[in-house]
C-alpha atoms as a PDB file:
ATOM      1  CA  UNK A   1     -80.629   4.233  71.330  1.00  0.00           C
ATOM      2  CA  UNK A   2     -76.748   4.754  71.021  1.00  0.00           C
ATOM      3  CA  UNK A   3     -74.774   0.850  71.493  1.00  0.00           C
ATOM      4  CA  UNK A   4     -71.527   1.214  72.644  1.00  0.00           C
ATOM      5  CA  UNK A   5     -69.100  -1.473  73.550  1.00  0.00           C
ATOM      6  CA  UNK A   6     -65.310  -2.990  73.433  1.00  0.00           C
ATOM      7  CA  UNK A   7     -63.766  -5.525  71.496  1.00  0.00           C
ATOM      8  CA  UNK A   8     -60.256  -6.734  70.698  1.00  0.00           C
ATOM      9  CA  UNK A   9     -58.670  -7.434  67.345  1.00  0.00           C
ATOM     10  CA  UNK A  10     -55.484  -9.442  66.587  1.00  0.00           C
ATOM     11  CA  UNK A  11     -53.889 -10.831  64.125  1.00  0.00           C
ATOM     12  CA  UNK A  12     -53.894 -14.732  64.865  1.00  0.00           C
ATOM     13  CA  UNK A  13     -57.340 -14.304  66.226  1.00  0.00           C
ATOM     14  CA  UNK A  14     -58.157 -13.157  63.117  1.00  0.00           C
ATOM     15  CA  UNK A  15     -56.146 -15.723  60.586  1.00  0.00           C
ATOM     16  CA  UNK A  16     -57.767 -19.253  61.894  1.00  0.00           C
ATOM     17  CA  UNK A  17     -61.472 -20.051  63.311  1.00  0.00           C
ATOM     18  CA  UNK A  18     -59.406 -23.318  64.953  1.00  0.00           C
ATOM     19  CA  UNK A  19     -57.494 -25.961  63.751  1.00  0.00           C
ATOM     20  CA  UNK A  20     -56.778 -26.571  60.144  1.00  0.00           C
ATOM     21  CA  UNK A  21     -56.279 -30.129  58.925  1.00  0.00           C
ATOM     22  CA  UNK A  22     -54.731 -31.103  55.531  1.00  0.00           C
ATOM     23  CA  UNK A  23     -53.674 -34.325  53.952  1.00  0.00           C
ATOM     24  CA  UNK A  24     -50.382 -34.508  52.435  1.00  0.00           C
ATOM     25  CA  UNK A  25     -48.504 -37.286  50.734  1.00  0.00           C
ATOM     26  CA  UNK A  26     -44.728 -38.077  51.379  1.00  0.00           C
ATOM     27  CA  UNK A  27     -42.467 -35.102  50.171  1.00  0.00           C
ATOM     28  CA  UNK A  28     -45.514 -33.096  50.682  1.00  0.00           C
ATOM     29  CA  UNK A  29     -44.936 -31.475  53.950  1.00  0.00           C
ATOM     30  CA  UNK A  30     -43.324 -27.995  52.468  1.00  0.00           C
ATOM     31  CA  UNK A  31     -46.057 -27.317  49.598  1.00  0.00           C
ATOM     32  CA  UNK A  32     -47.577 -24.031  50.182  1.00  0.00           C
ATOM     33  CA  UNK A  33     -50.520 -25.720  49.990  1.00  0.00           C
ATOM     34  CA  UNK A  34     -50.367 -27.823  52.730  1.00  0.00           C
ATOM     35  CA  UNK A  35     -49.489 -24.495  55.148  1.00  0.00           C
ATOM     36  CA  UNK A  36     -51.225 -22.734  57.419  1.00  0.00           C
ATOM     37  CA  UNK A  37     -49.400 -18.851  58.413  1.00  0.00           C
ATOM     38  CA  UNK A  38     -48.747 -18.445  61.676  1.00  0.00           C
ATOM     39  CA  UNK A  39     -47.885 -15.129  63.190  1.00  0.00           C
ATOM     40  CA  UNK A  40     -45.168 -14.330  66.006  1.00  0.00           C
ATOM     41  CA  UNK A  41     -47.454 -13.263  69.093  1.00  0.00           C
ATOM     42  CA  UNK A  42     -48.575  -9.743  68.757  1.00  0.00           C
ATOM     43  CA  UNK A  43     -50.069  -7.036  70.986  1.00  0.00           C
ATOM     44  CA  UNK A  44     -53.851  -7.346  71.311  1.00  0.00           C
ATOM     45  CA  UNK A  45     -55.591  -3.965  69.506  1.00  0.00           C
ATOM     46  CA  UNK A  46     -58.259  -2.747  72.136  1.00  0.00           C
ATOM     47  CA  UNK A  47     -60.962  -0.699  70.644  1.00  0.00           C
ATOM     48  CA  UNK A  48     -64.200   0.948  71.375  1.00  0.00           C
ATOM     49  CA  UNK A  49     -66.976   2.180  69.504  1.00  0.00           C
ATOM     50  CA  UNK A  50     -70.603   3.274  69.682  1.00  0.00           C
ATOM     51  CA  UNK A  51     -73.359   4.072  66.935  1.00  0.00           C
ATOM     52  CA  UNK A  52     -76.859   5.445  66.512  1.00  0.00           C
ATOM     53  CA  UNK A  53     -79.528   4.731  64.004  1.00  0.00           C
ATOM     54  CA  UNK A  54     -77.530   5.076  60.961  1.00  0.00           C
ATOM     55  CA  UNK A  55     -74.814   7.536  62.566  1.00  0.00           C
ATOM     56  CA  UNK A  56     -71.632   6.270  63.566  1.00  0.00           C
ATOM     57  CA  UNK A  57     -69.804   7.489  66.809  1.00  0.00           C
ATOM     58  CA  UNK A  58     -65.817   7.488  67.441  1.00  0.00           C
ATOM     59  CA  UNK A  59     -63.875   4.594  67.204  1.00  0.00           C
ATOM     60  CA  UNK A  60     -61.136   4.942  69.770  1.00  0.00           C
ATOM     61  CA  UNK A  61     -58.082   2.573  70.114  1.00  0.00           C
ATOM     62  CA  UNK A  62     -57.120   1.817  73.917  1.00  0.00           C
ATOM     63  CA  UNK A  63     -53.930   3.430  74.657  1.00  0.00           C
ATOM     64  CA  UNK A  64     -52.046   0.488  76.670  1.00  0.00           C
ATOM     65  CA  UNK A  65     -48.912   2.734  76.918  1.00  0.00           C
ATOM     66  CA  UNK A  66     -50.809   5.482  78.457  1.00  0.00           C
ATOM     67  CA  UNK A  67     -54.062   3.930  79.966  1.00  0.00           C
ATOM     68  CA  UNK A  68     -53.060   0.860  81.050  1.00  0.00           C
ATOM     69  CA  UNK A  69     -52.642  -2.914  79.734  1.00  0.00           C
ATOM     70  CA  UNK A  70     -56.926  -3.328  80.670  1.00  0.00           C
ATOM     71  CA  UNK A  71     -59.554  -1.227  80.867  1.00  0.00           C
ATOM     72  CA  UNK A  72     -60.462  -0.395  84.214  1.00  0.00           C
ATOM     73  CA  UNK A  73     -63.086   1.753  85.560  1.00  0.00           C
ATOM     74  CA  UNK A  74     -60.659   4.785  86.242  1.00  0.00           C
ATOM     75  CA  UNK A  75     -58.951   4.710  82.842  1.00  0.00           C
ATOM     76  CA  UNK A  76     -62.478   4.220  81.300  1.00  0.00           C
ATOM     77  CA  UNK A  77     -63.954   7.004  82.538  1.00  0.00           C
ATOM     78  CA  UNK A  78     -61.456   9.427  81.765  1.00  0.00           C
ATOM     79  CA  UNK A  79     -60.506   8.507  78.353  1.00  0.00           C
ATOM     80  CA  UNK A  80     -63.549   6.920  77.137  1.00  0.00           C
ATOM     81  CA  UNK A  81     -66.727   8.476  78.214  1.00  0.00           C
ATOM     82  CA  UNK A  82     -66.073  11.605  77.177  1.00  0.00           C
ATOM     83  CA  UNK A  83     -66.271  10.280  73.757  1.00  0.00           C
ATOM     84  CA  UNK A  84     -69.345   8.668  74.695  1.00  0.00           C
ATOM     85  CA  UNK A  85     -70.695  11.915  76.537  1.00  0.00           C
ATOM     86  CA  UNK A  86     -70.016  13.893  73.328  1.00  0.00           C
ATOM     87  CA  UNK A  87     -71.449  11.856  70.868  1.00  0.00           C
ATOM     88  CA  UNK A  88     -75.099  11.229  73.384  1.00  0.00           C
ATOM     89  CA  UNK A  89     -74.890  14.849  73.329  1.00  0.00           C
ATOM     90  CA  UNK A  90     -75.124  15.351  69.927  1.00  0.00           C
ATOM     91  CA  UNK A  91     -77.476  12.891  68.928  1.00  0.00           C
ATOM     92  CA  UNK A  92     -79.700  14.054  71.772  1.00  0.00           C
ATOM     93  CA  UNK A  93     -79.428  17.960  70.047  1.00  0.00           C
ATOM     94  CA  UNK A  94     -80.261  16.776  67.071  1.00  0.00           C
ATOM     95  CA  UNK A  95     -83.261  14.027  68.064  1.00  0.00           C
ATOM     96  CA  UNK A  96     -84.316  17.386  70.371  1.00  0.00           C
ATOM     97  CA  UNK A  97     -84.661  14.994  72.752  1.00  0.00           C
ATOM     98  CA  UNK A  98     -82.547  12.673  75.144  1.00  0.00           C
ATOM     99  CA  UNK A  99     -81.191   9.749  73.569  1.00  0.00           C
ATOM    100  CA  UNK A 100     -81.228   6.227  75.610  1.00  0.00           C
ATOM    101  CA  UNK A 101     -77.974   4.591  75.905  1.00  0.00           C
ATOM    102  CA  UNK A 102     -76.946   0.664  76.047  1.00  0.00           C
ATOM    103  CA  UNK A 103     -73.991  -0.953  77.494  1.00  0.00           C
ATOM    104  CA  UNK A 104     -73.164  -4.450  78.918  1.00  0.00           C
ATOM    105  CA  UNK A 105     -72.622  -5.259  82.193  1.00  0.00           C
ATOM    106  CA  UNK A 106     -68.554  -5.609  81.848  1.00  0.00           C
ATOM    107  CA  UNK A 107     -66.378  -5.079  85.038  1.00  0.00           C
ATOM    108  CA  UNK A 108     -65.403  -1.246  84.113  1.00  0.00           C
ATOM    109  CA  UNK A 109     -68.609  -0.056  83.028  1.00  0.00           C
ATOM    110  CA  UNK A 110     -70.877  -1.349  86.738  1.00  0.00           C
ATOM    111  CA  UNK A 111     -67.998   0.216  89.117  1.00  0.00           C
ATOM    112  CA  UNK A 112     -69.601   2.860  91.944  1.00  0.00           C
ATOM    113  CA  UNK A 113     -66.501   5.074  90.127  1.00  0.00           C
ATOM    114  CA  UNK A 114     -68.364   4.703  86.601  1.00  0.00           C
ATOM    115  CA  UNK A 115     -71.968   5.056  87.748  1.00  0.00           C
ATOM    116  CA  UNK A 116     -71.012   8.677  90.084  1.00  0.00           C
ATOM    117  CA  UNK A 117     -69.769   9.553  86.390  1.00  0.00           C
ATOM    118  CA  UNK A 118     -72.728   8.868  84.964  1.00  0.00           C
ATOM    119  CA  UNK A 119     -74.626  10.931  87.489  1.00  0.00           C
ATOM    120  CA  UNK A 120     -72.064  14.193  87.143  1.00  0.00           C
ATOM    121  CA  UNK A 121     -72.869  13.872  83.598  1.00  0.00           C
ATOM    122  CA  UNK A 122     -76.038  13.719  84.053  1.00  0.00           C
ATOM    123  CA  UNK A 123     -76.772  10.708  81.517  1.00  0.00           C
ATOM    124  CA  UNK A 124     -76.939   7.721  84.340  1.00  0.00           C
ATOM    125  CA  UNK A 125     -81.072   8.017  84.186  1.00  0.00           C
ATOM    126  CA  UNK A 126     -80.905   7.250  80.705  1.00  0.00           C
ATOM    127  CA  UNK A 127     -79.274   3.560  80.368  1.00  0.00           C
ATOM    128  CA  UNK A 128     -81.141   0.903  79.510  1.00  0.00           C
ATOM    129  CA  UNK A 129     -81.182  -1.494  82.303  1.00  0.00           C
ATOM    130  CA  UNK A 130     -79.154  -4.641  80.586  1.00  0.00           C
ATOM    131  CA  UNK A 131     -79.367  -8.151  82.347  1.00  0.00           C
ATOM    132  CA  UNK A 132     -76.083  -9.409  84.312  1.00  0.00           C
ATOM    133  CA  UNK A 133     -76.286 -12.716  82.186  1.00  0.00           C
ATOM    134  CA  UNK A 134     -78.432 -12.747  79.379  1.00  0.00           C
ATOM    135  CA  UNK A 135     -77.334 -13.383  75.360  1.00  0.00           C
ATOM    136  CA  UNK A 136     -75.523 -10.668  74.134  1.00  0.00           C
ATOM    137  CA  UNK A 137     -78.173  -9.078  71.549  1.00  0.00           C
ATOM    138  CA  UNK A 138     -76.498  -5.425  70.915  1.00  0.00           C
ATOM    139  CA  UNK A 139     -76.213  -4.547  67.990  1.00  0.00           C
ATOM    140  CA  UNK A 140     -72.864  -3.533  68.233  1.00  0.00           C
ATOM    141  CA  UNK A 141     -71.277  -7.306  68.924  1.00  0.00           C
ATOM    142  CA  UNK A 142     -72.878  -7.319  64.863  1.00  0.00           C
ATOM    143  CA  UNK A 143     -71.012  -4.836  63.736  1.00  0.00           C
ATOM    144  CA  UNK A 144     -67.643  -6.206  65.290  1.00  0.00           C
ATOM    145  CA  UNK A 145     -68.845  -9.452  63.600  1.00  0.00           C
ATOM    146  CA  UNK A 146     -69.072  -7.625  60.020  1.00  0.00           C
ATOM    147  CA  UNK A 147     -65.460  -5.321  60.254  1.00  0.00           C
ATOM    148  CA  UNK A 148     -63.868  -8.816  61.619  1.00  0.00           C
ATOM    149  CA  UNK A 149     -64.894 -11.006  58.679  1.00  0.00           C
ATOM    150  CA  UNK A 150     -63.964  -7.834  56.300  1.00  0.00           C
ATOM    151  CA  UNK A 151     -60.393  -7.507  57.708  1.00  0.00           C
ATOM    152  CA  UNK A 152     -59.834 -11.254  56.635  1.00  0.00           C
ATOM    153  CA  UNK A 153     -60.695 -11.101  52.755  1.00  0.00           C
ATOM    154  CA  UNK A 154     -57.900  -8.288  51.993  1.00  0.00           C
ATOM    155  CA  UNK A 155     -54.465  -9.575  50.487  1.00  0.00           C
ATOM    156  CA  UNK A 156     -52.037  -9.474  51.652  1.00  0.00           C
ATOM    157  CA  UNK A 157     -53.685 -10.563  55.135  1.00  0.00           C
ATOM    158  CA  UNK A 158     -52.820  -7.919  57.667  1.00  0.00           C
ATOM    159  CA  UNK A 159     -49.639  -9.423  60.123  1.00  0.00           C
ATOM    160  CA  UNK A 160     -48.408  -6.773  61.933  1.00  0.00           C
ATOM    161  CA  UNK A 161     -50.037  -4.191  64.796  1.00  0.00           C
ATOM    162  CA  UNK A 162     -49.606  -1.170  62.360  1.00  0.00           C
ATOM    163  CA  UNK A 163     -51.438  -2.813  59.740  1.00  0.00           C
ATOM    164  CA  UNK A 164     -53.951  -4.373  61.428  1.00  0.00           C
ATOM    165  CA  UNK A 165     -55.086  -0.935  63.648  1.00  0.00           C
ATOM    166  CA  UNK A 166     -55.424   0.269  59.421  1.00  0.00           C
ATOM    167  CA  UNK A 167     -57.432  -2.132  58.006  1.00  0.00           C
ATOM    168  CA  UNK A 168     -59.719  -1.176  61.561  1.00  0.00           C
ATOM    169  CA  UNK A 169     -60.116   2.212  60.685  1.00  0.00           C
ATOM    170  CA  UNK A 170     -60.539   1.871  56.991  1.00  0.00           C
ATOM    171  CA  UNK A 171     -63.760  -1.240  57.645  1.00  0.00           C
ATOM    172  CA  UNK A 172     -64.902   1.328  60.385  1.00  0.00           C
ATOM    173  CA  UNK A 173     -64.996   3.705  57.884  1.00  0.00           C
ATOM    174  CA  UNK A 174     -66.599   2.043  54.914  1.00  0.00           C
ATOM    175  CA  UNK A 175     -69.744   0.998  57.131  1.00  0.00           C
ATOM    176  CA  UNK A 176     -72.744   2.818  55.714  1.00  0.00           C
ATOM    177  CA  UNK A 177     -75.305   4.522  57.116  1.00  0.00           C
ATOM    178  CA  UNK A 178     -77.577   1.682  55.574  1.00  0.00           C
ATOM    179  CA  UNK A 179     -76.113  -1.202  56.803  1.00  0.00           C
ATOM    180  CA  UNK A 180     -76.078   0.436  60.339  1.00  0.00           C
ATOM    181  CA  UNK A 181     -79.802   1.202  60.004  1.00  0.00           C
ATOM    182  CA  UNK A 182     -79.899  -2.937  58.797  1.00  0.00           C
ATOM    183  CA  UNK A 183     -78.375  -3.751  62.055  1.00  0.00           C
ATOM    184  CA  UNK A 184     -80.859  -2.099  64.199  1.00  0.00           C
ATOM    185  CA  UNK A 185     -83.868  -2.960  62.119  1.00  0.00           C
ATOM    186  CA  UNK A 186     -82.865  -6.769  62.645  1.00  0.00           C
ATOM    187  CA  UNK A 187     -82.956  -6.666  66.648  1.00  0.00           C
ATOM    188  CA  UNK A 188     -86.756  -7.353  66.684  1.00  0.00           C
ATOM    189  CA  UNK A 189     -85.864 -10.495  64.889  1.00  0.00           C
ATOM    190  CA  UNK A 190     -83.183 -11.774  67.075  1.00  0.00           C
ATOM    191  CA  UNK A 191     -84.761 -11.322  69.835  1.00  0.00           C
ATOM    192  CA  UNK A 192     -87.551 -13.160  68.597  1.00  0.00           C
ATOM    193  CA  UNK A 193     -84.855 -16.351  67.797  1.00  0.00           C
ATOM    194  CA  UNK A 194     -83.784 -16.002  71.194  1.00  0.00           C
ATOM    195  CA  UNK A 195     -87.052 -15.755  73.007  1.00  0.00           C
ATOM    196  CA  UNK A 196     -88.155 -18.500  71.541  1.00  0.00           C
ATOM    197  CA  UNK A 197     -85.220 -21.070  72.101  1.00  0.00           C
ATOM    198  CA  UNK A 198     -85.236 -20.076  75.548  1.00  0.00           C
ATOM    199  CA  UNK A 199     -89.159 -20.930  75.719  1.00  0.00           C
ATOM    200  CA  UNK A 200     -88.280 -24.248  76.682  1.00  0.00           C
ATOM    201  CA  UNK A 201     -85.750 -23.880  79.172  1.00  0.00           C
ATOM    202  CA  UNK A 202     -88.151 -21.223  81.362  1.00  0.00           C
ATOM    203  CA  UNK A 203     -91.231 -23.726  80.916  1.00  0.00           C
ATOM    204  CA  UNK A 204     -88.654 -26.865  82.036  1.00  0.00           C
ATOM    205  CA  UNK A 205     -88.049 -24.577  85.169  1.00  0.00           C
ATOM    206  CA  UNK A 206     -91.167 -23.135  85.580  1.00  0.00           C
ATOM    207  CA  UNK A 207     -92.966 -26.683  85.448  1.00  0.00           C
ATOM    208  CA  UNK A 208     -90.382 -28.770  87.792  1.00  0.00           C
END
């Protein structure tokens, strides 16, 4: 199965989890310390990505310029699914058979526009039919996770657009082939977790 989704990088999003509280005595106020950095507002980084087993596809930045300030159903079939086209085809020549494909149900990937895509591609049939609302267990939102937490340790912290789309690429990178293979050995497991927290919930409902 080849997981393929979005996600959006940027600096302050990056620097805090939320608030930071310190106490600080008089005369205080100006120790480094007792700071927190704060970065002047910068462009959101767009990217998308997709993997397989342990074989990574493309990582492509959005192209706001170019493509527009969101991604749209238009814009994403012309400058991202043929990325995603290439890289089932491949994996499908080399499994020597056709590869499944998983996606979530965001606004540009459901469109009419994106489905007749699908079908001229001839790859629609193979998509794993993926709930409307339903927790998000791909294994890609894991792999965001990981290059997220990664891009905080280095120092200095990356604060501008330039150096943040480089420390993107170079975590994309450095993910190995055995940490992807982790990722997708761990879904049984998490979907375990969830099944059984929503237990209750469905036998509340099913019961009332």
């Amino acid at each position: 199965m080849i997981s393929s989704d979005e996600s959006a990088f940027n600096v302050g999003g990056l620097s805090s989890s939320g608030q930071v509280w310190v106490t600080r005595q008089a005369g205080e106020a100006d120790l480094e310390d007792c700071l927190v950095p704060k970065f002047k507002k910068l462009e959101t980084i767009l990217v998308w990505g997709c993997f397989k087993g342990r074989q990574k596809g493309p990582l492509i930045f959005w192209d706001k310029k170019q493509w527009g300030e969101t991604v749209k159903a238009t814009s994403f079939t012309s400058y991202i699914v043929p990325h995603f086209h290439q890289f089932w085809h491949e994996q499908s020549q080399l499994q020597l058979y056709y590869v499944y494909l998983q996606q979530d149900g965001a606004s540009p990937h459901q469109p009419v526009h994106t489905q007749n895509c699908f079908r001229t591609l001839g790859i629609w049939g193979y998509f794993i039919n993926w709930p409307p609302s339903s927790p998000d267990r791909k294994p890609i939102e894991n792999l965001w996770r990981t290059l997220k937490q990664r891009i905080r340790r280095p120092n200095p912290f990356p604060t501008t657009n330039n150096a943040l789309r480089t420390a993107i690429e170079e975590e994309w990178a450095a993910i190995t082939p055995d940490e992807l293979e982790a990722l997708v050995d761990s879904l049984p497991t998490r979907l375990r977790v969830v099944k059984t927290l929503l237990s209750p919930i469905f036998s509340y409902h099913t019961n009332y």
